[in-house]
Protein backbone atom coordinates (compact mmCIF):
# COMPACT_ATOMS: atom_id res chain seq x y z
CA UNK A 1 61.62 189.68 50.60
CA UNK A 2 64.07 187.25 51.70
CA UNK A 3 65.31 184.41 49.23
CA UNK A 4 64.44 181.22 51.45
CA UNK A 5 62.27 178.77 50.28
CA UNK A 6 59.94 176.89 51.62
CA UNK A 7 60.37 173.13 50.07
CA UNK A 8 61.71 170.18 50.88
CA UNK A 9 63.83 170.11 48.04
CA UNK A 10 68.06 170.61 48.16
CA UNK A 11 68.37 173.13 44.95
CA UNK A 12 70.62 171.87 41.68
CA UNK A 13 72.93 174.43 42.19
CA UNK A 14 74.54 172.11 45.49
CA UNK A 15 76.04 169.28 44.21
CA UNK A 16 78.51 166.08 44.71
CA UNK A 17 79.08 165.11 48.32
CA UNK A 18 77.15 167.89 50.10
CA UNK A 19 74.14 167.46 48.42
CA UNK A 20 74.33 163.72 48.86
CA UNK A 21 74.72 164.35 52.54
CA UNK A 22 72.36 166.78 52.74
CA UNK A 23 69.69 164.42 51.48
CA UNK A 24 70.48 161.77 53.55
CA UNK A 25 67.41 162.10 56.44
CA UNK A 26 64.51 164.45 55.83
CA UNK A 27 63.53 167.58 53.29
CA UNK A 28 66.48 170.30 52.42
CA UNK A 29 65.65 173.87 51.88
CA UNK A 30 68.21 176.39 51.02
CA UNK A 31 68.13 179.95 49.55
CA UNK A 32 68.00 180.58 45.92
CA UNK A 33 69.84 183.81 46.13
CA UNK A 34 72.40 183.02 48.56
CA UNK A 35 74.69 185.24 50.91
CA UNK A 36 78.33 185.77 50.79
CA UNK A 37 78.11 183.15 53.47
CA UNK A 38 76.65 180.14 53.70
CA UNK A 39 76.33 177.89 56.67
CA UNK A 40 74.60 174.27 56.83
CA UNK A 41 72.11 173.44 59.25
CA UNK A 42 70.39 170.18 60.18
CA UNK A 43 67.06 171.06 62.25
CA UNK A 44 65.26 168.01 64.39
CA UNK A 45 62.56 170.14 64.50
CA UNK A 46 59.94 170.22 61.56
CA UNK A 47 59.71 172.51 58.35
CA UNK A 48 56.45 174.15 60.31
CA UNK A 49 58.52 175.38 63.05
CA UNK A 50 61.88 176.43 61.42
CA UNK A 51 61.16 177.39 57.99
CA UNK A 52 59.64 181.02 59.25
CA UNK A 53 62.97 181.05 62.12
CA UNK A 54 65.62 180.55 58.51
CA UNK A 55 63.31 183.34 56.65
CA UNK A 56 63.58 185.96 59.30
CA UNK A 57 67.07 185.47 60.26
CA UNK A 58 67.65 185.81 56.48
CA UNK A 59 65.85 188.75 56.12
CA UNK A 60 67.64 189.83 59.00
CA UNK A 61 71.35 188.73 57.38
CA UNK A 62 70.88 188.87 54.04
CA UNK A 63 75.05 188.36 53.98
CA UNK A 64 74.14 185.00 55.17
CA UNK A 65 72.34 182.19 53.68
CA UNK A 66 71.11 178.62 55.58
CA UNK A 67 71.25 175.21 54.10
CA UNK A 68 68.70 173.41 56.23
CA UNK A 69 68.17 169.33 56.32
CA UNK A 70 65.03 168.14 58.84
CA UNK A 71 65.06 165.50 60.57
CA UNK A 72 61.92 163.07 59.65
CA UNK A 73 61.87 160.53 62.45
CA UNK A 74 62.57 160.00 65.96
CA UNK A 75 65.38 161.28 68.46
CA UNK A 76 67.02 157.81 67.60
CA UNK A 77 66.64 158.73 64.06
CA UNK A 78 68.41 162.12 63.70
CA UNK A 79 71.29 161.21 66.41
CA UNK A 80 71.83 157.96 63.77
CA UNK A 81 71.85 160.58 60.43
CA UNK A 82 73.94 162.71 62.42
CA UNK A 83 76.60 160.35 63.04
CA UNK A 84 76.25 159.11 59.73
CA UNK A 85 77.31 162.55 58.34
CA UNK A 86 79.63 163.36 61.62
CA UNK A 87 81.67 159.90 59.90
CA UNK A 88 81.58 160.98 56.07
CA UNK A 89 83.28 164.48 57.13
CA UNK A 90 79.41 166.29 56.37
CA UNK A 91 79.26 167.34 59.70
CA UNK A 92 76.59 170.46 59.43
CA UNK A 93 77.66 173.85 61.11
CA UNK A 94 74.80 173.73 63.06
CA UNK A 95 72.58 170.72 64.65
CA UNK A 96 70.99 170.02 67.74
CA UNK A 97 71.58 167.61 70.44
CA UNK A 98 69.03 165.46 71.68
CA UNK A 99 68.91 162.93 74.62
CA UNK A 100 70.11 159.93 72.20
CA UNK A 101 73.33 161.62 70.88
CA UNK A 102 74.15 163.35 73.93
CA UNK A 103 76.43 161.64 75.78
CA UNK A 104 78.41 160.72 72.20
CA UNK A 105 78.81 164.64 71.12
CA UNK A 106 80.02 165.69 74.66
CA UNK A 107 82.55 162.99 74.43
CA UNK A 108 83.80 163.07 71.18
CA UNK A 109 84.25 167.24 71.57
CA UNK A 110 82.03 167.60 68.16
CA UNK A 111 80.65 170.26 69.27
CA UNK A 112 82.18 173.83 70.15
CA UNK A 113 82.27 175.76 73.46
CA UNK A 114 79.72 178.13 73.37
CA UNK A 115 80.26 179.67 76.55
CA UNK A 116 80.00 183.65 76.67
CA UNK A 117 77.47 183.67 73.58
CA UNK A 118 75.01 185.94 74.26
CA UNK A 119 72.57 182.98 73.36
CA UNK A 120 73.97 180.87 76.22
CA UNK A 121 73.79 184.13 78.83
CA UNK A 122 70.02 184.65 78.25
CA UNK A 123 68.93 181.17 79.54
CA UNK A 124 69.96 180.23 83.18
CA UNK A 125 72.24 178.00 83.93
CA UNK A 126 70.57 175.01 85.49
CA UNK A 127 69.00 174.52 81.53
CA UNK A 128 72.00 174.16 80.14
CA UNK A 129 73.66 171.48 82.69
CA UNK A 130 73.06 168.41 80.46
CA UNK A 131 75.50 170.05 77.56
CA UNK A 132 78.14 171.27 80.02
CA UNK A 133 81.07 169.25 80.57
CA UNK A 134 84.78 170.53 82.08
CA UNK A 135 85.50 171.82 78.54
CA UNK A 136 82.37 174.24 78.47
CA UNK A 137 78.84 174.84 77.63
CA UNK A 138 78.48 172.94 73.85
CA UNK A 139 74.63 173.71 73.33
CA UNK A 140 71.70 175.66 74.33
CA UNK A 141 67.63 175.31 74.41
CA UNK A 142 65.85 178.41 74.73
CA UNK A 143 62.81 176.67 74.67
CA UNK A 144 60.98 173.61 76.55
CA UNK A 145 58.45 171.24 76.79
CA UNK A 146 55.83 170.06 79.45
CA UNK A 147 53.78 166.77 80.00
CA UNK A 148 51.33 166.01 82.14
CA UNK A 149 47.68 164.78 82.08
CA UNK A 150 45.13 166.58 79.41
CA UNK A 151 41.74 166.10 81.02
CA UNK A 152 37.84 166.99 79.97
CA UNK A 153 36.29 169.40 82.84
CA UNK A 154 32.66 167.89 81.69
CA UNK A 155 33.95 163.87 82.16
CA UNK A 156 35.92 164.45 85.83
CA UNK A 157 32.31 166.15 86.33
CA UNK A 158 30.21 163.20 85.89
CA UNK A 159 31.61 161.66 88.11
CA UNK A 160 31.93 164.09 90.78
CA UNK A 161 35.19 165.55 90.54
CA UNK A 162 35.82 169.54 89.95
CA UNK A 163 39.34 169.35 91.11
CA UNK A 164 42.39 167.08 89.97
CA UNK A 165 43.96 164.94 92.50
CA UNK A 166 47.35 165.42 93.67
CA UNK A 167 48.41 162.05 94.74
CA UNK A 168 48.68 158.82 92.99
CA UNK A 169 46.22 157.15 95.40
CA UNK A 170 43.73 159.87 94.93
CA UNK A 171 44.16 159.55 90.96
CA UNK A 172 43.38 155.80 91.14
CA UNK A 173 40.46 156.22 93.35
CA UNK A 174 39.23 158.90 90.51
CA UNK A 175 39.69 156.95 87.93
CA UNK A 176 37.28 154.16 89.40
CA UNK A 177 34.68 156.82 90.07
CA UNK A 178 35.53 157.31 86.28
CA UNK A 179 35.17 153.66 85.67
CA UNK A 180 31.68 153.50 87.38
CA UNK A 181 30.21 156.39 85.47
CA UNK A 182 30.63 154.35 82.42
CA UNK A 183 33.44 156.66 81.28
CA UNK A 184 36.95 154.91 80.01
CA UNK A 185 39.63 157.37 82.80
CA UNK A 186 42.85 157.61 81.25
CA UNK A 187 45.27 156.40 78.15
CA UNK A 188 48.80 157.19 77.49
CA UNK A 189 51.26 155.54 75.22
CA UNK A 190 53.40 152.51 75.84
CA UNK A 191 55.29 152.41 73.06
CA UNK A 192 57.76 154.56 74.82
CA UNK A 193 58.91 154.80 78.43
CA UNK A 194 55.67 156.00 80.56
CA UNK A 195 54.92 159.47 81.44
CA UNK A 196 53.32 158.55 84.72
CA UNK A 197 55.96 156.08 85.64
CA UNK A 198 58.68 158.60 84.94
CA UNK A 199 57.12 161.53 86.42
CA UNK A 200 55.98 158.65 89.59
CA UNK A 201 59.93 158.17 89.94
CA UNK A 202 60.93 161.62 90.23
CA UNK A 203 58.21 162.20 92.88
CA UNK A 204 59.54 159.12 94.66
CA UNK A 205 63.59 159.86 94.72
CA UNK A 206 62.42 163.43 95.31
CA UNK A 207 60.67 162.21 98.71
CA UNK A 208 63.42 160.52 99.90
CA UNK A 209 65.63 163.70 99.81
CA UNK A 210 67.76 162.75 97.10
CA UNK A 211 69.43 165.92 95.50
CA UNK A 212 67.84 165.33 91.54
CA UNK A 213 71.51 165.87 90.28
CA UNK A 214 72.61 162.31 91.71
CA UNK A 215 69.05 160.69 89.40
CA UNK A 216 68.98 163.11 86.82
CA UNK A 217 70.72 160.72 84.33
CA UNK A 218 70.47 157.03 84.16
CA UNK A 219 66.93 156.91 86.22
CA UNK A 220 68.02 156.28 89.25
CA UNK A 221 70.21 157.40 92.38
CA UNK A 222 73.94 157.24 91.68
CA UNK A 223 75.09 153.46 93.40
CA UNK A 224 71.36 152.22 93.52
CA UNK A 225 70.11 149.47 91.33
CA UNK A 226 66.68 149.26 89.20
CA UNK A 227 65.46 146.80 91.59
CA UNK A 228 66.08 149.31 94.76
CA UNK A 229 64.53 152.36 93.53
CA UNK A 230 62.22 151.01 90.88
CA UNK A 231 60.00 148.00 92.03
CA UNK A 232 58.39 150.42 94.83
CA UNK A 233 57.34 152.56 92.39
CA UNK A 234 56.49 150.49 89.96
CA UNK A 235 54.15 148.55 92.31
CA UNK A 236 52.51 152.00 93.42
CA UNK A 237 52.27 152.93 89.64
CA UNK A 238 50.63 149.29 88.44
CA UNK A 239 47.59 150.16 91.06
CA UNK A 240 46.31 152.06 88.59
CA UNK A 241 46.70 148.84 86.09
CA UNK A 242 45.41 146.37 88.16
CA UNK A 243 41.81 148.32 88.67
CA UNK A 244 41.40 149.60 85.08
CA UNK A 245 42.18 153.01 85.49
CA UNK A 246 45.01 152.54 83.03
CA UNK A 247 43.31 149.78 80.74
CA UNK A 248 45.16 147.12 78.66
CA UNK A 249 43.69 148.24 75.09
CA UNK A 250 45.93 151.43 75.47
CA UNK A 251 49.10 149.16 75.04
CA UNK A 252 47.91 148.44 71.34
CA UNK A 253 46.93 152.28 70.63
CA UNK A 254 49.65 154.87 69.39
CA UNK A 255 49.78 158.55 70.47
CA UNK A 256 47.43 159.22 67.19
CA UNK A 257 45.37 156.98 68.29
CA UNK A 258 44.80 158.15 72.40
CA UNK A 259 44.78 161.55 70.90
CA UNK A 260 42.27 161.09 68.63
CA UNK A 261 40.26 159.13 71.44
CA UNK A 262 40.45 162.27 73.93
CA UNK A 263 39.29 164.60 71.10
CA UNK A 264 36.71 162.76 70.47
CA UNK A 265 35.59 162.45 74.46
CA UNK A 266 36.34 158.68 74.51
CA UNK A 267 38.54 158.90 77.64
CA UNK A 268 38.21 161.28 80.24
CA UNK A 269 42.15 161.63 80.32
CA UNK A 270 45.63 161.10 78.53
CA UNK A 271 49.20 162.03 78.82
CA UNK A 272 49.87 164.91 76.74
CA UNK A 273 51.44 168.54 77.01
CA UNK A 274 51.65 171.78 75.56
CA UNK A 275 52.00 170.66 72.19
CA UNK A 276 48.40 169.56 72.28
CA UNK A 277 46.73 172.98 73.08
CA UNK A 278 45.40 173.73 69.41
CA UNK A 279 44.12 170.22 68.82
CA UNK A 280 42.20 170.42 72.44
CA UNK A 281 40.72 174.33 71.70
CA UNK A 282 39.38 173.42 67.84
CA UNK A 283 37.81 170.46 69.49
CA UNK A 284 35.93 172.46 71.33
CA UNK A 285 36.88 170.26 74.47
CA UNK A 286 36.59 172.52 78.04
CA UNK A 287 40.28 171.19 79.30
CA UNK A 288 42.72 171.62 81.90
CA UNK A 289 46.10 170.52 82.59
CA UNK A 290 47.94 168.89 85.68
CA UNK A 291 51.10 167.63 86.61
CA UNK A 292 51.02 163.97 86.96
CA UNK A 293 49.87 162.63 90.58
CA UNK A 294 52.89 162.25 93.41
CA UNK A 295 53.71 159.33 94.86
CA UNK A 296 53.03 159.09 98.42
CA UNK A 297 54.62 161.62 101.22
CA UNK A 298 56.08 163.20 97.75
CA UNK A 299 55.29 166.91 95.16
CA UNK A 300 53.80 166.43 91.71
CA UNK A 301 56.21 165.86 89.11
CA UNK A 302 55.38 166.64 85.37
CA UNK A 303 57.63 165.38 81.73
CA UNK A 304 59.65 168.23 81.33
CA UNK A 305 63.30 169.38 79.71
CA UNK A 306 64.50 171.62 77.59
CA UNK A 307 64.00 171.31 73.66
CA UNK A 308 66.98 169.86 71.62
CA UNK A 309 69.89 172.29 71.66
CA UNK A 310 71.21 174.22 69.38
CA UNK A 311 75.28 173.28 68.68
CA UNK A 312 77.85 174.78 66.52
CA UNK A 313 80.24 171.74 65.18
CA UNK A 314 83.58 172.02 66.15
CA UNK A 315 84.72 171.41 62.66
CA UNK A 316 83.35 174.63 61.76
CA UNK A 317 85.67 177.14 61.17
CA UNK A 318 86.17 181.24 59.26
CA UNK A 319 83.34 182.68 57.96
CA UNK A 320 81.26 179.32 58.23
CA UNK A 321 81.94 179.18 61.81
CA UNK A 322 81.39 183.16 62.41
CA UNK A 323 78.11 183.11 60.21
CA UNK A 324 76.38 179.72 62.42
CA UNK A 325 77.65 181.65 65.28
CA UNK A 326 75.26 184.82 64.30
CA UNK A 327 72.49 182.38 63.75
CA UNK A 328 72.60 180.79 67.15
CA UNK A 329 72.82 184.55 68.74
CA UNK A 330 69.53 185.17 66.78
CA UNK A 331 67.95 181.94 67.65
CA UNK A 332 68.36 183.33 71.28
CA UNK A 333 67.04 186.61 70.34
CA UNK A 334 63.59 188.21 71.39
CA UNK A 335 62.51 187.52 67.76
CA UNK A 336 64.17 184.17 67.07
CA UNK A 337 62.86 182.83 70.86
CA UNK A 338 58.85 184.01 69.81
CA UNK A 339 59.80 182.05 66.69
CA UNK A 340 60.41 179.06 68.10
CA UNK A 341 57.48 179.32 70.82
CA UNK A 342 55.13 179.93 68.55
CA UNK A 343 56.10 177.40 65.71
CA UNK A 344 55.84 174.53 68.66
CA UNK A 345 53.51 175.85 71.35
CA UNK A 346 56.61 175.73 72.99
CA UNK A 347 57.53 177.19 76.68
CA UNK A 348 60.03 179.86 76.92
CA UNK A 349 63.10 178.97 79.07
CA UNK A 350 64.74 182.60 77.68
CA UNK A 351 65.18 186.07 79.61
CA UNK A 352 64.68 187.58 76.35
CA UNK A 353 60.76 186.24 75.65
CA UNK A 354 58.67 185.52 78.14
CA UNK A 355 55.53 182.81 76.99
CA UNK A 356 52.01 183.37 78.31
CA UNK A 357 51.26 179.68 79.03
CA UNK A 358 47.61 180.10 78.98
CA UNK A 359 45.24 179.43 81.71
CA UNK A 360 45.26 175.59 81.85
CA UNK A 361 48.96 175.29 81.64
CA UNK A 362 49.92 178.42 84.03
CA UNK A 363 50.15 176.38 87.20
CA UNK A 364 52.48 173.69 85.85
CA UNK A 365 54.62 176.14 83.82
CA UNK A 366 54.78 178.74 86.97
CA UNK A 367 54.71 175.66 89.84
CA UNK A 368 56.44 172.91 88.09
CA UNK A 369 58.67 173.37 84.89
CA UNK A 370 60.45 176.86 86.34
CA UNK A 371 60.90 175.26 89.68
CA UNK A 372 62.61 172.66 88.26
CA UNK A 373 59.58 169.76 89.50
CA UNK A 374 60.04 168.35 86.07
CA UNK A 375 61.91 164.82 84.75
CA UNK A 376 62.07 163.15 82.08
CA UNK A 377 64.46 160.25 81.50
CA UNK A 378 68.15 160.85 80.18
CA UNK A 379 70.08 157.84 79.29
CA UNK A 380 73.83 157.83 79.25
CA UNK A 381 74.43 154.88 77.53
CA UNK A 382 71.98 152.37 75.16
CA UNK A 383 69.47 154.86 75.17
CA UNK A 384 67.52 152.98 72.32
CA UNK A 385 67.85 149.68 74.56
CA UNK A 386 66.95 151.14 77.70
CA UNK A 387 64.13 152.83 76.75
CA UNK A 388 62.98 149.32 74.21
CA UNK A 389 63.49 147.22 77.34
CA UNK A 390 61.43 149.69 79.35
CA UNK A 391 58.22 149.58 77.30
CA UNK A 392 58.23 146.10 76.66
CA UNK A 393 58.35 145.53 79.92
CA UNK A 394 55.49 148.01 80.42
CA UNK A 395 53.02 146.28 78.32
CA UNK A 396 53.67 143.07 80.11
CA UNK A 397 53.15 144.26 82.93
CA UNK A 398 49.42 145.54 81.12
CA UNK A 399 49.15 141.71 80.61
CA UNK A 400 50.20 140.91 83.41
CA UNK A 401 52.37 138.39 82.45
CA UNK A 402 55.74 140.23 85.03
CA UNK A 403 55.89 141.51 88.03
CA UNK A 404 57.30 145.25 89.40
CA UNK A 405 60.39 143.20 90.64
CA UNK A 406 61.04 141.19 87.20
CA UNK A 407 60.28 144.25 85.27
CA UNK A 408 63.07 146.23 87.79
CA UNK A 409 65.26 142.97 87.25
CA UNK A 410 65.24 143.49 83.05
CA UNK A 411 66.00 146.79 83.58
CA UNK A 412 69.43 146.12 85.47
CA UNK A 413 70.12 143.28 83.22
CA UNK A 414 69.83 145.91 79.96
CA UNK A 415 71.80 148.15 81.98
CA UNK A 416 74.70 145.53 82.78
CA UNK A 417 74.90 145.16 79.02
């Protein structure tokens, strides 16, 4: 049996500085028979989905032993504990990057090349182009995520529907079928930057021919401005505003809140993704799952990236350094990969697992996230601020108190910052 634990607790035997860093965001397991070799490892994911990876690999290395630290906020949260420990010289072996420490690991060189790990050669190389620079490939996801619209077969039925639109026009004229039925059409959060916006953009700069690697970052075409390539959209996107299909009381609910609302057949839709399958099949709700609708002369876009990825610091060095190496190998394993998927109803991105989406999520997983018909916004700079400026002016536009071109206008503003 290996010696991992499962709690949230960092044991007495770690002391002084490490244990005060250690403790510094989130629960800290560690084993209680440790290797020859131990390695630290700050996770983003949640003791659910890691705490069985850290016992197998164990089991698996029993000359090896992993501190582990979780992360128990946002993205914002664990990039601002990471720097925090990055600054006091605590700098774990392993972590992950995520969108809002991105840009500061790649330029700081904090993390190592990983180039020619057999982890890095089992996923293909358009996943890992957001943690490649000139120096090398510095992380890598063998895992991702997908989000589109969750909706109930029975509700689209009342009103007539037994397929889901493809176009954002089509969608809005649904939605006030919906609407007429008596039945509330479709809630997703706005407490962070919209699904169906973001998805509505990538449709849109995709229609115009723009290659996705000049929009990929930033949200927008390299040289354009917010108020070019946004306020079109946006004005397509607040149609579904404007006639209720989207209605206002969804600005004050959170994602527990819409979720709970859909489970409970309160709306007929929501924005939602893979990670909702369970909740949606011990409901006993008859679901399916589409990409969100395409903006017009334009393909169906869904949320999609790869999960955080997995780094090795570049302060990591000897055994430390050889020992996180082994773990990110098995991470990219057959067993480490079926780890991960099933700890987070995750999609495999790795040649060495393949996932079985299920029926409702086969066509976006086969016809969207592989082909690369997938966006989700990736801020450079300010991420927090871009993406704050970007839902408030969301909900305003709800209240209608802006416009698509003043909304647009904020967002160059916040840019110019």
């Amino acid at each position: 049996m290996s010696a991992f634990t499962r709690r949230a607790l960092l044991v007495t035997a770690m002391a002084g500085s490490a244990a005060l860093a250690l403790t510094a965001c989130g629960g800290t397991s560690t084993s209680e028979e440790g290797g020859s070799t131990e390695i630290t490892f700050f996770a983003f994911q949640g003791q659910s989905v890691m705490d069985p990876v850290i016992e197998a690999f164990e089991e698996a290395h029993p000359d090896i032993s992993v501190v582990i630290s979780y992360n128990s906020g946002s993205g914002g949260d664990y990039a601002n504990t990471l720097q925090t420990r990055i600054a006091g010289n605590q700098t774990p072996d392993v972590f992950q990057i995520v969108s809002e420490n991105r840009s500061e690991i790649l330029a700081n060189g904090l993390a190592a090349d990983l180039t020619g790990q057999p982890a890095v050669d089992s996923v293909e190389a358009s996943w890992l182009d957001l943690y490649r620079d000139d120096d090398g490939v510095h992380a890598v996801s063998f895992t991702a995520w997908m989000g589109g619209i969750m909706y109930n077969r029975a509700l689209l039925a009342e009103a007539g529907y037994a397929e889901f639109p493809e176009t954002w026009g089509e969608f809005v004229a649904m939605g006030e079928d919906l609407l007429d039925a008596g039945i509330t059409p479709y809630y997703e959060e706005q407490q962070i930057a919209s699904g169906s916006l973001t998805a509505l953009l990538a449709s849109s700069f995709a229609a115009d021919g723009i290659p996705s690697d000049e929009w990929v970052l930033d949200g927008r075409p390299e040289g354009s401005t917010f108020a070019d390539s946004w306020t079109p959209v946006i004005e397509e996107w607040e149609t579904a505003l404007t006639s209720g299909v989207m209605p206002t009381e969804q600005i004050g609910l959170d994602n527990e809140g819409i979720t709970a609302a859909f489970m409970q057949g309160d709306v007929a839709m929501f924005r939602s993704g893979n990670w909702h399958k369970d909740a949606a099949e011990e409901a006993g709700i008859d679901y399916g799952f589409a990409a969100f609708p395409a903006y017009p002369g334009g393909e169906t876009y869904i949320n999609g990236g790869a999960d955080p990825g997995y780094a090795l610091a570049a302060s990591s060095d000897g055994a430390q350094r050889d020992a996180a190496l082994e773990f990110i190998n098995y991470l990219g394993s057959p067993e480490g990969v079926q780890l991960l998927v099933d700890g987070q109803n995750a999609m495999s991105i790795s040649t060495e697992y393949t996932t079985d989406p299920g029926d409702a999520f086969r066509d976006t997983y086969e016809n969207n996230l592989l082909t690369g018909r997938k966006y989700w916004l990736e801020w450079t700079a300010a991420s927090g601020a871009m993406t704050s400026t970007m839902s408030a002016q969301q909900q305003l536009l709800f209240q209608g108190t802006t416009t698509p071109a003043d909304f647009a206008a904020e967002m160059d503003a916040q840019a110019a910052k």
